[in-house]
Protein backbone atom coordinates (compact mmCIF):
# COMPACT_ATOMS: atom_id res chain seq x y z
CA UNK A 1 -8.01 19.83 -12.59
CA UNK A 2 -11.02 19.12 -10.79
CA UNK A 3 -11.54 19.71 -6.99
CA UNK A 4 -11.06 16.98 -4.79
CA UNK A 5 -14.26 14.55 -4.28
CA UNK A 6 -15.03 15.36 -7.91
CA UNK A 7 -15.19 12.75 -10.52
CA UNK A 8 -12.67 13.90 -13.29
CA UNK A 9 -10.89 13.03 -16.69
CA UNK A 10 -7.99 10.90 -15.24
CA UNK A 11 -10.53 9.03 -12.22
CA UNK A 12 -12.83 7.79 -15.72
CA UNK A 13 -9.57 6.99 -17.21
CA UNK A 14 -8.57 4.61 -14.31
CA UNK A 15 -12.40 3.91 -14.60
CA UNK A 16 -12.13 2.90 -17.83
CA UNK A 17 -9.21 0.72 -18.28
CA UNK A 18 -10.19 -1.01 -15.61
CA UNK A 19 -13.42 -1.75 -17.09
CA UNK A 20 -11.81 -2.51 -20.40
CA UNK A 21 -8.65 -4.69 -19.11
CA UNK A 22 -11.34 -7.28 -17.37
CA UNK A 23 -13.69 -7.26 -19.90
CA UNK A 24 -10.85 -8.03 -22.37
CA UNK A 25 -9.35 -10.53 -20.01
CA UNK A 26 -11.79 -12.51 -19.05
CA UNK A 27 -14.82 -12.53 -21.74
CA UNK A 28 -11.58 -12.78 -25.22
CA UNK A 29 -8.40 -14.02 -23.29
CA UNK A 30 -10.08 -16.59 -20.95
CA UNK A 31 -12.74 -17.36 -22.69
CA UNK A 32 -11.24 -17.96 -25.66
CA UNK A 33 -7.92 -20.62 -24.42
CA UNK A 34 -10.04 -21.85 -21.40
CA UNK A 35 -13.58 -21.36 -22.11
CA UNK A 36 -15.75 -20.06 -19.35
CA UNK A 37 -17.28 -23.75 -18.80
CA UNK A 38 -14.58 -25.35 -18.13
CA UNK A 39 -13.14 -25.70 -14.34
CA UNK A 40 -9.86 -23.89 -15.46
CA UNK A 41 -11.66 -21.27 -17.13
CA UNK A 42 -14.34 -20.89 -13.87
CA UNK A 43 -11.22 -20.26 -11.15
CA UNK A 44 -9.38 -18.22 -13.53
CA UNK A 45 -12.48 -16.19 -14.17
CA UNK A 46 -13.39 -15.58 -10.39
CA UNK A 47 -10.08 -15.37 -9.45
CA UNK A 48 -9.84 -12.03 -11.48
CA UNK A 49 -12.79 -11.07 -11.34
CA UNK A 50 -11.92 -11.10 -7.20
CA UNK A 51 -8.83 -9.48 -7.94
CA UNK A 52 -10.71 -6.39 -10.26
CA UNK A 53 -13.34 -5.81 -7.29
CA UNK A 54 -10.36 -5.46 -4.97
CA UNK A 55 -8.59 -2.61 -7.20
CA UNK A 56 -12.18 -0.83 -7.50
CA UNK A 57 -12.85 -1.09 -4.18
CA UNK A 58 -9.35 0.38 -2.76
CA UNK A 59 -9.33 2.42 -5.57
CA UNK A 60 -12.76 4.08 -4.10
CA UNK A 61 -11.26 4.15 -0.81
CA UNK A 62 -8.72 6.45 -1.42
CA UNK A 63 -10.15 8.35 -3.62
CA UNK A 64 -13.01 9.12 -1.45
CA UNK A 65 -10.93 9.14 2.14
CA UNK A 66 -10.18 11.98 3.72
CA UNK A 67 -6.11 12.10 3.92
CA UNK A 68 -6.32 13.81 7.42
CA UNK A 69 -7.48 16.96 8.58
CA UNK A 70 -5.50 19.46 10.87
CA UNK A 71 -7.86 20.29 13.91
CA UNK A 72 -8.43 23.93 14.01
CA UNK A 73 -7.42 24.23 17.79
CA UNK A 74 -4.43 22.59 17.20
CA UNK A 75 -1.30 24.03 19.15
CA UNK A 76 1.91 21.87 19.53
CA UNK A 77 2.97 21.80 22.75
CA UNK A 78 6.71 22.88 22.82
CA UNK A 79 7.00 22.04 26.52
CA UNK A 80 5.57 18.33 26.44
CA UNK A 81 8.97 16.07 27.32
CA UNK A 82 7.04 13.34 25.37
CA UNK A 83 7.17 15.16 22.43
CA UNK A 84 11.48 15.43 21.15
CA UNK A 85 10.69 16.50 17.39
CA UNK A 86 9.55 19.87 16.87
CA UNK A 87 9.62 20.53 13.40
CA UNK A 88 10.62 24.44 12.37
CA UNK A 89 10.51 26.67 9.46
CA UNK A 90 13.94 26.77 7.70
CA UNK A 91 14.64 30.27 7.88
CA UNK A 92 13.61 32.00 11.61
CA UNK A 93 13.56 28.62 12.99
CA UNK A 94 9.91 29.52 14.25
CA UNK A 95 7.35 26.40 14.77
CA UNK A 96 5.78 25.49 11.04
CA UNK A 97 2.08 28.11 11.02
CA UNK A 98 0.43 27.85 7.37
CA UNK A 99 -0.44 31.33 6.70
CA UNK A 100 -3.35 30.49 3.85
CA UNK A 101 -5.02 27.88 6.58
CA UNK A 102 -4.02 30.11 9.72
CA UNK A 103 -3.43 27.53 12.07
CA UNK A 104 -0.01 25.60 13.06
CA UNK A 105 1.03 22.49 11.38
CA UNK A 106 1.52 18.97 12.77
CA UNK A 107 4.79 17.51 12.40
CA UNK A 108 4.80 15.98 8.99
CA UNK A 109 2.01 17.79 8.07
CA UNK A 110 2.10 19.66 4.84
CA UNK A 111 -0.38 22.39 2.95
CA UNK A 112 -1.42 21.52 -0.83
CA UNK A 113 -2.11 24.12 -3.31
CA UNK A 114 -5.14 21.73 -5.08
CA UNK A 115 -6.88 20.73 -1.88
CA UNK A 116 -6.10 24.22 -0.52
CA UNK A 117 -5.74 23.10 3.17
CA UNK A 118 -2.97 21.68 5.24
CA UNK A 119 -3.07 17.30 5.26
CA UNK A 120 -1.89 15.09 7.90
CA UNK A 121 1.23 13.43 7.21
CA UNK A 122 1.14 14.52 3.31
CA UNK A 123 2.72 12.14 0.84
CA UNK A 124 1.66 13.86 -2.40
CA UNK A 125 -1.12 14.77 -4.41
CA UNK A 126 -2.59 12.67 -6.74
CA UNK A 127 -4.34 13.62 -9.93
CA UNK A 128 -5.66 9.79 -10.53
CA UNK A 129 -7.55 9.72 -7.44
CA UNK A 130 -7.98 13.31 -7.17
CA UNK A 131 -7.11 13.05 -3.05
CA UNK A 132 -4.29 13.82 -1.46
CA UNK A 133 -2.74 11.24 -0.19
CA UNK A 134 -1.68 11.12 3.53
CA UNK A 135 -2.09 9.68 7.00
CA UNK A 136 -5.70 8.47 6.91
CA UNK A 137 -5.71 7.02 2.94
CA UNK A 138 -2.00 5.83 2.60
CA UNK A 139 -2.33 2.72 3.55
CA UNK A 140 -5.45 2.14 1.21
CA UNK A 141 -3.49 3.77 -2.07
CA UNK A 142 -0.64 1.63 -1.31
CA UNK A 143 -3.03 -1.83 -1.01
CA UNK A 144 -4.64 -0.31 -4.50
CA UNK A 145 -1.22 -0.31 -6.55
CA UNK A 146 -0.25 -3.71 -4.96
CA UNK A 147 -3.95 -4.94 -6.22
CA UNK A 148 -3.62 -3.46 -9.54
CA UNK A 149 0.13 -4.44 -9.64
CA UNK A 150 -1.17 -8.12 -9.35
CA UNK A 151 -3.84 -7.71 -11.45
CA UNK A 152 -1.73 -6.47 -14.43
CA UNK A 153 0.46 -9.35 -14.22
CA UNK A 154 -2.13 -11.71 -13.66
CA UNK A 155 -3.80 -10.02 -17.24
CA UNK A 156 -1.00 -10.04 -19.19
CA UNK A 157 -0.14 -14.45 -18.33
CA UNK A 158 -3.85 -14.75 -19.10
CA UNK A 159 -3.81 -12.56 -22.93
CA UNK A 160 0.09 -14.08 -23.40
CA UNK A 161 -1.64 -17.74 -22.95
CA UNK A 162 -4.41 -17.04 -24.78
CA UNK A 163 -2.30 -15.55 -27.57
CA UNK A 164 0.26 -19.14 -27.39
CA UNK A 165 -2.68 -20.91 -27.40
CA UNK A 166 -4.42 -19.94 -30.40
CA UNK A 167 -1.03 -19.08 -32.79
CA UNK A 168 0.41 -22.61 -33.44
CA UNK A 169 -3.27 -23.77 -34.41
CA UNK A 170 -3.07 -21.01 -37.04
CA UNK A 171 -6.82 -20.40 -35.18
CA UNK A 172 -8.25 -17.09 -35.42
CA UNK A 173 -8.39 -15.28 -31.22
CA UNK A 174 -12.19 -14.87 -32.34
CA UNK A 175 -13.47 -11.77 -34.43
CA UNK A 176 -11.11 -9.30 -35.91
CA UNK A 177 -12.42 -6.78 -33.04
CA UNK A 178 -11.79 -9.79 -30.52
CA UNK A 179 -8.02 -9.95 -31.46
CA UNK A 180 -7.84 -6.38 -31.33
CA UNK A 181 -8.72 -5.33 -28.09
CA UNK A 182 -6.59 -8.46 -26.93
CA UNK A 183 -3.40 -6.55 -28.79
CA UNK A 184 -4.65 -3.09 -27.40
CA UNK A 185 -4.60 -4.13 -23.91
CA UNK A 186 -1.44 -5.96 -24.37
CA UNK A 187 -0.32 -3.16 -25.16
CA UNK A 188 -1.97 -0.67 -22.55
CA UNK A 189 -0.98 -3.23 -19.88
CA UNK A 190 2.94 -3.14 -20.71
CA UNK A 191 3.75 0.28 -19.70
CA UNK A 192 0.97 0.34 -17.32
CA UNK A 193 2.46 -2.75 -14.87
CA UNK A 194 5.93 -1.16 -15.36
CA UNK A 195 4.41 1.68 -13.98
CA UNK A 196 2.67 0.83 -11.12
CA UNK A 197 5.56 -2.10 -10.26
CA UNK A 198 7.99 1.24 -9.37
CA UNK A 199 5.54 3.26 -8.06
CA UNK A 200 4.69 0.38 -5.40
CA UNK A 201 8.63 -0.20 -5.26
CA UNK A 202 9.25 2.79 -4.85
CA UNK A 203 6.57 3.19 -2.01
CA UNK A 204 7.88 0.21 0.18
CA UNK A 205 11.42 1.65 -0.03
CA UNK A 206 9.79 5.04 1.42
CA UNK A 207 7.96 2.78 4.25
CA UNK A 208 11.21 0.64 5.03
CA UNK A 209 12.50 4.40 6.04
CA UNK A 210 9.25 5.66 6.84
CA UNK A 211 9.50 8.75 4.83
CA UNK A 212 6.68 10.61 3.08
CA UNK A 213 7.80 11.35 -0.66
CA UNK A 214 8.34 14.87 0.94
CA UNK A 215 10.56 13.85 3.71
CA UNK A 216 12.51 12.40 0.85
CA UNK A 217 13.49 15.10 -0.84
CA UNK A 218 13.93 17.15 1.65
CA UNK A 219 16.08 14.53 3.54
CA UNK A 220 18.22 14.71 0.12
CA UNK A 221 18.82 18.51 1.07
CA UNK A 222 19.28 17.87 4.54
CA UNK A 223 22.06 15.32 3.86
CA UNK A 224 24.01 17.28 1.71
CA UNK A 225 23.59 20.58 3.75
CA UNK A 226 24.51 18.42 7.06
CA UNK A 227 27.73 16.67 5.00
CA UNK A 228 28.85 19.98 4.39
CA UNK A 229 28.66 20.94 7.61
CA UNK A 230 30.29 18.12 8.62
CA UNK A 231 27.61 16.29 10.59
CA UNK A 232 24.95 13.27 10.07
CA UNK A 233 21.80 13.15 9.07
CA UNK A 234 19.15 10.80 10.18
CA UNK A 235 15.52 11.03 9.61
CA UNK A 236 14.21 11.20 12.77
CA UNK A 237 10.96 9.06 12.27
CA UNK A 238 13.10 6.19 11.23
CA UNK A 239 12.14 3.56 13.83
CA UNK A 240 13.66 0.41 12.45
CA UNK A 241 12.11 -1.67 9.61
CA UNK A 242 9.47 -3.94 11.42
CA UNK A 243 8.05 -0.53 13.21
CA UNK A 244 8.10 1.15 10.29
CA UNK A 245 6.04 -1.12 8.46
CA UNK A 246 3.41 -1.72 11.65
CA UNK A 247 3.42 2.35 11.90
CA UNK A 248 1.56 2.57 8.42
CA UNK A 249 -0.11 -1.14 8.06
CA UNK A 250 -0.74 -1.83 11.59
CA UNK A 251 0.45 -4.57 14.28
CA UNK A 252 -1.70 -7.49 12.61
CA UNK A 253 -0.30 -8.66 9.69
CA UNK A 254 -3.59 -10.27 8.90
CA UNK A 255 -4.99 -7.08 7.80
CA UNK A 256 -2.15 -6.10 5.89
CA UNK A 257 -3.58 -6.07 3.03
CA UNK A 258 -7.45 -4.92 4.23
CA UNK A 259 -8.39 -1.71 2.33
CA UNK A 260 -8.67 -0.32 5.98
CA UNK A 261 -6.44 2.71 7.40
CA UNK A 262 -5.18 0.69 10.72
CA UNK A 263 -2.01 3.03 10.81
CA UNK A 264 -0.88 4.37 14.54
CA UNK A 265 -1.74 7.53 15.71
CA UNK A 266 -3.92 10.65 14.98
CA UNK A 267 -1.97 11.76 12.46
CA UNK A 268 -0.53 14.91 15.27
CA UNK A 269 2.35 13.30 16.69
CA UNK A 270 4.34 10.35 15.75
CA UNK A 271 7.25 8.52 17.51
CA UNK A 272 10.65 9.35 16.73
CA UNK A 273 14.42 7.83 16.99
CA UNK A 274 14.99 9.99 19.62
CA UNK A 275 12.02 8.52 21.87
CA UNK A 276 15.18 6.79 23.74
CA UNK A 277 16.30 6.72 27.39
CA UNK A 278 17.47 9.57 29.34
CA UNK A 279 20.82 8.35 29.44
CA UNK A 280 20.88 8.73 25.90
CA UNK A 281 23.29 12.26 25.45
CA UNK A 282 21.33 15.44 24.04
CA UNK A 283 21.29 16.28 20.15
CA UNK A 284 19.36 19.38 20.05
CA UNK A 285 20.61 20.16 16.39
CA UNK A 286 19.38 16.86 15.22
CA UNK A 287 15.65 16.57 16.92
CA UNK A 288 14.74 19.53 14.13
CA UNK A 289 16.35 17.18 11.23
CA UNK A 290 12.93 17.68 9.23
CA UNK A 291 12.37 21.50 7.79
CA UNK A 292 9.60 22.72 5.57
CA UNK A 293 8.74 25.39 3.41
């Protein structure tokens, strides 16, 4: 596994089937039942072709954005009223200090063994982009999968017609090679959309909650420890669906889907449920709902 902001085996891979999928979509499929002279085959042409630039171009982002980095003077400030989650180790119940990076860790924020520092609101690590992903390049990863989401789709109507086209004229798709790589990336692009169609699923239900795949499982652990206790959990970033959406795209919805981080915050604090009135009663227990290793 290569070191992150190195090109590696699974970033050509991406590389490469992206390259191959538009080639093979718009120079066979297109050209072939529409014809690239033709006003249908034109707009069908640029409109993919505008679609591929947006999945290279987000996919660049993110795999060349830094996810966040912990400021080496960081301290949390355990006596700042403004501040209700303090996030502790589970065992000691001592404030979250990474050892290997020797400094304390943001709420949320996590270390990873492959980087080999601590990243800002950590989601995971991904081998296709080689980058963590995390508070400054979520955002971007999760406008990538919904571009390349799209884009598979939009590939697959375009072979599919191509193939309809062509069949009850008993008309060859082209060369032998031509109707090859057409059933190859048929083929590639079947597993690939239902791939990235959960993955980006999967990621808006984490958003709708605003959990980190992290917070996820450990929220699984804190449930059933807290059910056995008898209690409730709640994840206590959960702000309600419209401000969890705004807290990771931003406020305008225009830039939604911009390959630009416009999430809230440094990345060192975020709001919480408990961010309430004062009349609201005390729960101590639950303000340190989130635990790390």
């Amino acid at each position: 596994m290569g070191r992150p902001g190195y090109l590696t085996l699974p970033i050509f891979s991406v590389l490469a089937a992206i390259g191959y999928v538009y080639y093979t979509t718009v120079f066979l499929a297109v050209a072939g039942w529409l014809g690239l002279a033709t006003a249908a085959g034109v707009a069908n042409a640029a409109a993919f072709t505008a679609l591929a630039a947006a999945c290279l171009a987000t996919y660049a982002a993110a795999a060349s954005r830094d996810p966040g980095r912990v400021p080496p003077a960081y301290l949390p400030d355990v006596e700042d009223a403004e501040i209700p989650v303090h996030e502790v180790k589970r065992k000691g119940g001592d404030l979250r200090y990474c050892q290997k990076c020797g400094h304390y860790k943001p709420p949320r924020a996590h270390h990873c063994r492959v980087c080999k520092r601590c990243v800002l609101k950590m989601d995971h690590h991904c081998i296709w982009i080689n980058n963590c992903v995390g508070h400054e390049n979520y955002k971007i990863f999760l406008v990538f999968v919904l571009y390349a989401v799209i884009a598979c789709f939009y590939s697959m109507i375009l072979i599919v017609g191509s193939v309809l086209y062509s069949a009850p004229k008993a008309e060859q798709l082209g060369s032998d090679s031509s109707k090859t790589s057409i059933i190859i990336c048929g083929v590639i692009l079947c597993p690939l959309s239902l791939a990235l169609t959960v993955l980006l699923g999967w990621h808006i239900y984490l958003i709708l909650q605003n959990k980190t795949t992290i917070e996820y499982h450990e929220g699984v652990r804190a449930m059933w420890l807290a059910e056995k206790g008898g209690d409730l959990y709640h994840h206590p970033y959960d702000l309600g669906v419209y401000e969890n959406l705004i807290s990771v795209l931003g406020r305008s919805i225009f830039c939604w889907l911009c390959p630009v981080s416009t999430n809230t915050g440094n990345g060192l604090r975020f709001r919480a449920s408990y961010d309430v009135p004062l009349s609201t009663p005390p729960c101590d227990l639950q303000k340190i709902a989130l635990h790390s290793h």
